[in-house]
PDB file of N, CA and C in Angstrom:
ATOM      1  N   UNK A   1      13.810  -9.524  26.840  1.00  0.00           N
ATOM      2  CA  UNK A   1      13.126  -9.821  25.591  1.00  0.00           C
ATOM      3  C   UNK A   1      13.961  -9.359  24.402  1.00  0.00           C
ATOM      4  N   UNK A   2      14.406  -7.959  24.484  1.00  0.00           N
ATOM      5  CA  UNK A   2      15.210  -7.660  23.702  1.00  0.00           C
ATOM      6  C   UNK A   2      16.926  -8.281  23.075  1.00  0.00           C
ATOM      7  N   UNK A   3      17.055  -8.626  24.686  1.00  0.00           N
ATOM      8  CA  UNK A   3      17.999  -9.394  24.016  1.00  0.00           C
ATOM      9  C   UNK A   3      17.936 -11.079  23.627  1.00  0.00           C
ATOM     10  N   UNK A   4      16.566 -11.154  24.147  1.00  0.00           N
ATOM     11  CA  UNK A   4      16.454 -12.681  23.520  1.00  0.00           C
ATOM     12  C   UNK A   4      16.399 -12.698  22.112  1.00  0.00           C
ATOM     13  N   UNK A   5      16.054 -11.477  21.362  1.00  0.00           N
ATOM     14  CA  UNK A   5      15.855 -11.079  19.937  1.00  0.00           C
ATOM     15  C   UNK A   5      17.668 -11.447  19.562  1.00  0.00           C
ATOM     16  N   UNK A   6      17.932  -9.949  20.144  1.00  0.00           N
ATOM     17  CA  UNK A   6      19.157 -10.223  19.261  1.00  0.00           C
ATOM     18  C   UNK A   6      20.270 -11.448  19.223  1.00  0.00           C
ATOM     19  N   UNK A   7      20.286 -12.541  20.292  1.00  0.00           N
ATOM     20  CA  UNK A   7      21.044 -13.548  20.622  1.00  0.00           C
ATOM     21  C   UNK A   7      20.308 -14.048  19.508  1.00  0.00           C
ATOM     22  N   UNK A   8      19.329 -14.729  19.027  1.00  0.00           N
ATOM     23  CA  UNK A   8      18.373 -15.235  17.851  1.00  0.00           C
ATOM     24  C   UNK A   8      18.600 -14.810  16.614  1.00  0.00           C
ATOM     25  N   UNK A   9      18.893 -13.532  16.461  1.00  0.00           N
ATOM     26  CA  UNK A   9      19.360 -12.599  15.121  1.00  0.00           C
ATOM     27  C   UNK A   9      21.160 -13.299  14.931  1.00  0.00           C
ATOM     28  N   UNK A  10      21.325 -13.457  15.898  1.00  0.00           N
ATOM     29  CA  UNK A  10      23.179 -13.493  15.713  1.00  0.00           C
ATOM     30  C   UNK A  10      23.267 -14.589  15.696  1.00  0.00           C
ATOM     31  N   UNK A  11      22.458 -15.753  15.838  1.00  0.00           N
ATOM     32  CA  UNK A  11      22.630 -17.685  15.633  1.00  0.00           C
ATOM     33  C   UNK A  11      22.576 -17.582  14.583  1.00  0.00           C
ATOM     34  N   UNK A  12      21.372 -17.145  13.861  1.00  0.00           N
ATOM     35  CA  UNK A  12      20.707 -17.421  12.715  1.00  0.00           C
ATOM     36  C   UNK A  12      21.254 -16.886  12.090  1.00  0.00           C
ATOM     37  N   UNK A  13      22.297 -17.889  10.813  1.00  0.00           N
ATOM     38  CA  UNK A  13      22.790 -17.789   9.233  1.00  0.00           C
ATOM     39  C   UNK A  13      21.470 -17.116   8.738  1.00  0.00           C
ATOM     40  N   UNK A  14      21.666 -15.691   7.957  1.00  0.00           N
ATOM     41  CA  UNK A  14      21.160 -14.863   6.784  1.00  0.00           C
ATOM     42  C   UNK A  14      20.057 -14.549   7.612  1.00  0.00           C
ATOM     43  N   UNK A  15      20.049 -14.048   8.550  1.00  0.00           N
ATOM     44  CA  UNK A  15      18.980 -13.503   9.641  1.00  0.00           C
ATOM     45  C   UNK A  15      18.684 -12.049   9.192  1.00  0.00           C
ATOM     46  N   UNK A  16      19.731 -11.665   9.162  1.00  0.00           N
ATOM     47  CA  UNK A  16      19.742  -9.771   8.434  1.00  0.00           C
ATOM     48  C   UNK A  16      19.014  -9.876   7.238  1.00  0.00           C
ATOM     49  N   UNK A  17      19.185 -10.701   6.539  1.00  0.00           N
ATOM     50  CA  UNK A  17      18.955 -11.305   4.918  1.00  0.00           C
ATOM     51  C   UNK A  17      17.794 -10.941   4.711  1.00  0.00           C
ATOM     52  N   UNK A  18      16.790 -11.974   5.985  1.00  0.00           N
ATOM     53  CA  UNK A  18      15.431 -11.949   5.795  1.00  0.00           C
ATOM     54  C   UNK A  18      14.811 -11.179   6.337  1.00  0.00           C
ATOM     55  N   UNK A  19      15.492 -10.409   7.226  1.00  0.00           N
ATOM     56  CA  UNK A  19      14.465  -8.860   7.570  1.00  0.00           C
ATOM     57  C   UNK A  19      14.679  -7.918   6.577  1.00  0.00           C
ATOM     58  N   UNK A  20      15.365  -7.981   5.779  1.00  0.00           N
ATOM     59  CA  UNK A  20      15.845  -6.850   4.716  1.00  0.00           C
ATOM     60  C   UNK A  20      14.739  -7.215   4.384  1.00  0.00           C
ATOM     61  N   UNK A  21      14.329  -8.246   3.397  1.00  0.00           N
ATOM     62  CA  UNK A  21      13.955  -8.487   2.643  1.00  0.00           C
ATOM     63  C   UNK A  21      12.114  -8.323   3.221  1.00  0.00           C
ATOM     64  N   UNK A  22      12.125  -8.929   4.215  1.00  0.00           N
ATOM     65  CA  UNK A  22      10.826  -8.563   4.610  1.00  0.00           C
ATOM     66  C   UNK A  22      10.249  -6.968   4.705  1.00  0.00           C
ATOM     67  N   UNK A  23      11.270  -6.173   5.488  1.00  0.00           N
ATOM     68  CA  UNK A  23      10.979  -4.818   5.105  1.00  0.00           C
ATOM     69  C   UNK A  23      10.787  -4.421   3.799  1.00  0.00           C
ATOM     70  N   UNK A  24      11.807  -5.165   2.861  1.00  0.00           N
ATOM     71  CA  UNK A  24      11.666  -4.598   1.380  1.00  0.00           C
ATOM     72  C   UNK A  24      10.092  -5.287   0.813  1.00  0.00           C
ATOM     73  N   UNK A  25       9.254  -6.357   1.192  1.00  0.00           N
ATOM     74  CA  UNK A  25       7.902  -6.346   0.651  1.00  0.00           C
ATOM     75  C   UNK A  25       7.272  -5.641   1.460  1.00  0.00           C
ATOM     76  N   UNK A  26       7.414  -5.502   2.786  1.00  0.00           N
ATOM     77  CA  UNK A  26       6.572  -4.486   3.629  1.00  0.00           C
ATOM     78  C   UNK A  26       6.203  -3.336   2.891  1.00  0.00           C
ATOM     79  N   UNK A  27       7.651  -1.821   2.503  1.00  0.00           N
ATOM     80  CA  UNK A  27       7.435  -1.248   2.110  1.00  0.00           C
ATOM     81  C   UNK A  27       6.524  -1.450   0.223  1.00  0.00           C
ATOM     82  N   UNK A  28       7.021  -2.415  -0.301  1.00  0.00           N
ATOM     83  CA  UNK A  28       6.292  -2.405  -1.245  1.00  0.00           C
ATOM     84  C   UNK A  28       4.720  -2.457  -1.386  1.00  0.00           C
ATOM     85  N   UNK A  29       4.585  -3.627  -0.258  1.00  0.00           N
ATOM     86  CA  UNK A  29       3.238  -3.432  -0.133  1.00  0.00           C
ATOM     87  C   UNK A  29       2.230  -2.201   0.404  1.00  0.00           C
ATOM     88  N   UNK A  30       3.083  -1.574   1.218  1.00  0.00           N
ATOM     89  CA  UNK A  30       2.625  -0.426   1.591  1.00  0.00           C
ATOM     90  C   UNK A  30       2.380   0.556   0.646  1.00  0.00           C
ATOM     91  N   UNK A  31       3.516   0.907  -0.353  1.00  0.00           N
ATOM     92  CA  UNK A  31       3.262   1.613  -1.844  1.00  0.00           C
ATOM     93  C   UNK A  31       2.289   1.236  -2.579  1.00  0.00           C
ATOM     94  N   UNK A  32       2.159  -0.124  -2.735  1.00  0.00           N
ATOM     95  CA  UNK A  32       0.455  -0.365  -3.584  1.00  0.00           C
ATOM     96  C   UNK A  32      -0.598  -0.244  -2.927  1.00  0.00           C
ATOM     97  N   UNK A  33      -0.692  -0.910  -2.016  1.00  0.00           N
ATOM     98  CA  UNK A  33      -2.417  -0.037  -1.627  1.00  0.00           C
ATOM     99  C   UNK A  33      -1.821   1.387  -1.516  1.00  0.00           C
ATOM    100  N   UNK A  34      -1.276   2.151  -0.935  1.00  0.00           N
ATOM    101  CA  UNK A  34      -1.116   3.596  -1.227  1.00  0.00           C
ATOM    102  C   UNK A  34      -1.668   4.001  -2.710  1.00  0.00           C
ATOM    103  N   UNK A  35      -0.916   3.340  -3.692  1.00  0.00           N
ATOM    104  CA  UNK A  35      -1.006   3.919  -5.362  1.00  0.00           C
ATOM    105  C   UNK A  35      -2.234   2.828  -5.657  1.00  0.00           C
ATOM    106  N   UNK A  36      -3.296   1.914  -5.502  1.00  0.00           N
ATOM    107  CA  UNK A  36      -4.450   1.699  -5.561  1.00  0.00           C
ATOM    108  C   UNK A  36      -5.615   2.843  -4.685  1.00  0.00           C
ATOM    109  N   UNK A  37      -5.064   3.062  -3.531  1.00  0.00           N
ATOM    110  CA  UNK A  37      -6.092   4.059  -2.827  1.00  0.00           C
ATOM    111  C   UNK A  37      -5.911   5.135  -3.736  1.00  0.00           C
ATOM    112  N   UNK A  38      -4.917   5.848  -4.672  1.00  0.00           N
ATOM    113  CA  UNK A  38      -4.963   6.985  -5.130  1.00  0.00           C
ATOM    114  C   UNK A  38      -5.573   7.050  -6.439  1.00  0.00           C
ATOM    115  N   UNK A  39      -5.636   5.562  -7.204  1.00  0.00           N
ATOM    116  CA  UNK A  39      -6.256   5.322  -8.191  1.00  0.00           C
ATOM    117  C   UNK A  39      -7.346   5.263  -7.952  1.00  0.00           C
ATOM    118  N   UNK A  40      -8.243   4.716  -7.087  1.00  0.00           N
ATOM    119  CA  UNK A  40      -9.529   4.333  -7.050  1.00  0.00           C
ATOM    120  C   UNK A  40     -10.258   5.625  -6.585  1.00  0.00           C
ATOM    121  N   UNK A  41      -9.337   6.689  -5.177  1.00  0.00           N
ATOM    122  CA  UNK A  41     -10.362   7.881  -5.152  1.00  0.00           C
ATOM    123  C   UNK A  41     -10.111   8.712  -6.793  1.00  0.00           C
ATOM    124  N   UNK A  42      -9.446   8.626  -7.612  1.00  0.00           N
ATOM    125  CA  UNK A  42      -9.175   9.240  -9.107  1.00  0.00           C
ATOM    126  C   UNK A  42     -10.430   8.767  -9.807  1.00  0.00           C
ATOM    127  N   UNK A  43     -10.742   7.525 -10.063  1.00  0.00           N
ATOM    128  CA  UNK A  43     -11.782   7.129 -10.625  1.00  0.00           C
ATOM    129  C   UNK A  43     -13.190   7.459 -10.272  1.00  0.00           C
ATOM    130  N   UNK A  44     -13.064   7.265  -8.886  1.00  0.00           N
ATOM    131  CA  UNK A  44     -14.489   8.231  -8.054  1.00  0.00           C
ATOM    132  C   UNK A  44     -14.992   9.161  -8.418  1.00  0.00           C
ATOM    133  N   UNK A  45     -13.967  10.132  -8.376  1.00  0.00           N
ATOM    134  CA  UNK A  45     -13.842  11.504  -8.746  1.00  0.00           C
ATOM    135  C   UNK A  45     -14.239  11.819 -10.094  1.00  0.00           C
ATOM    136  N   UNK A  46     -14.194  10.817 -11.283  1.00  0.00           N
ATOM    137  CA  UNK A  46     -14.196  10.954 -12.469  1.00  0.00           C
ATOM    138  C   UNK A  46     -15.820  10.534 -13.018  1.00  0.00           C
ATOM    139  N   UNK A  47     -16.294   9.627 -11.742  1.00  0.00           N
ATOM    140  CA  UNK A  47     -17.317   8.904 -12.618  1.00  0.00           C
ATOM    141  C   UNK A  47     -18.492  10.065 -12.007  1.00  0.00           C
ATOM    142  N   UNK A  48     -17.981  10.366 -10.353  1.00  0.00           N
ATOM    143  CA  UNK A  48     -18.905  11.460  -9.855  1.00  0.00           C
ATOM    144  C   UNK A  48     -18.992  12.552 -10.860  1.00  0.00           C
ATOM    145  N   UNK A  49     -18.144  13.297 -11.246  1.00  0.00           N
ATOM    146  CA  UNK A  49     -18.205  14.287 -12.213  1.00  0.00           C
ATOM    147  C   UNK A  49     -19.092  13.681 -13.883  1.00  0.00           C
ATOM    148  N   UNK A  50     -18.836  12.748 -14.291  1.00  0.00           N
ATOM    149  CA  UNK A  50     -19.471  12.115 -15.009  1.00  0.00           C
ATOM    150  C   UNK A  50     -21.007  12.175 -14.960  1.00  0.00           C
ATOM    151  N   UNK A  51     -21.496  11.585 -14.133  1.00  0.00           N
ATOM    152  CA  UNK A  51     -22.719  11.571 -13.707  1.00  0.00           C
ATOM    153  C   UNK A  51     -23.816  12.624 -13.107  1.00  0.00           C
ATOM    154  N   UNK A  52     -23.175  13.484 -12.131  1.00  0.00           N
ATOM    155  CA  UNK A  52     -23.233  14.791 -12.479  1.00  0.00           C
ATOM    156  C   UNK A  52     -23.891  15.687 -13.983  1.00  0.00           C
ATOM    157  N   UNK A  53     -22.516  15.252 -14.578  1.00  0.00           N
ATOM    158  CA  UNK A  53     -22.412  15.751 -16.398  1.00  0.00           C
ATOM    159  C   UNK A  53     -23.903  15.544 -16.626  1.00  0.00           C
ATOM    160  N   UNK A  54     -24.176  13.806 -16.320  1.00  0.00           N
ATOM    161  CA  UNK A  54     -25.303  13.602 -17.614  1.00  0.00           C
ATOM    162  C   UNK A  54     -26.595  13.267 -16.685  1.00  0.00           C
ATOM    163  N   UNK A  55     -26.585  13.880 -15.215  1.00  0.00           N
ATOM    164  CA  UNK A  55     -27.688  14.230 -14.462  1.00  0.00           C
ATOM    165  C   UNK A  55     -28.484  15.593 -15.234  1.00  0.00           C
ATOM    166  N   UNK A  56     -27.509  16.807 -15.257  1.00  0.00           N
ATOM    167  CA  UNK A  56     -27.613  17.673 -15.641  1.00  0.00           C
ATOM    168  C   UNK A  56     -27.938  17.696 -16.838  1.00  0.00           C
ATOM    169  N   UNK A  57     -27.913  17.007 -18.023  1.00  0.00           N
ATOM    170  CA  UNK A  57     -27.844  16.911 -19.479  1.00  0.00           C
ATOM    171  C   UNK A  57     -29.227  16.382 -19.317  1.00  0.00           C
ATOM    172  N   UNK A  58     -29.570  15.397 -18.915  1.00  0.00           N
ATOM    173  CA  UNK A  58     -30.847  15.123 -18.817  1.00  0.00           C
ATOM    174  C   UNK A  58     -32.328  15.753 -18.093  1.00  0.00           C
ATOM    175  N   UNK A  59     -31.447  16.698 -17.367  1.00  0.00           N
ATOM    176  CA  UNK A  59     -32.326  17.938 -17.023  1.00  0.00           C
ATOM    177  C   UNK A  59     -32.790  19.012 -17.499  1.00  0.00           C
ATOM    178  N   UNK A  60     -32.251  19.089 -18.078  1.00  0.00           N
ATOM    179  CA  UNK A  60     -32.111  20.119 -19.247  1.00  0.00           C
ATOM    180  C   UNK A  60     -33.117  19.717 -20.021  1.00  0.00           C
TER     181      UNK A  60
END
């Protein structure tokens, strides 16, 4: 199997090309939901404390 890969990698003009490149959106994509998951628990965090705030304010 493995080498049915690489005989396929070594026919194919700009074969390296397009795994670069696929790794290179892989990792990108992997960085945005990463930096969306870190934004969205940030906002959580902000509106919980928020609400909180004016649970309490209204208890009062």
């Amino acid at each position: 199997m493995l080498d049915f890969i690489k005989r396929r990698l070594k026919s194919d003009k700009g074969a390296i090309d397009k795994i670069l490149v696929t790794l290179l959106l892989v990792v990108i994509g992997v960085a945005g939901v990463m930096g969306l998951n870190t934004w969205m628990d940030t906002q959580k965090n902000k509106m919980t404390v928020k609400a909180d705030e004016t649970i309490d304010t209204v208890i009062k």
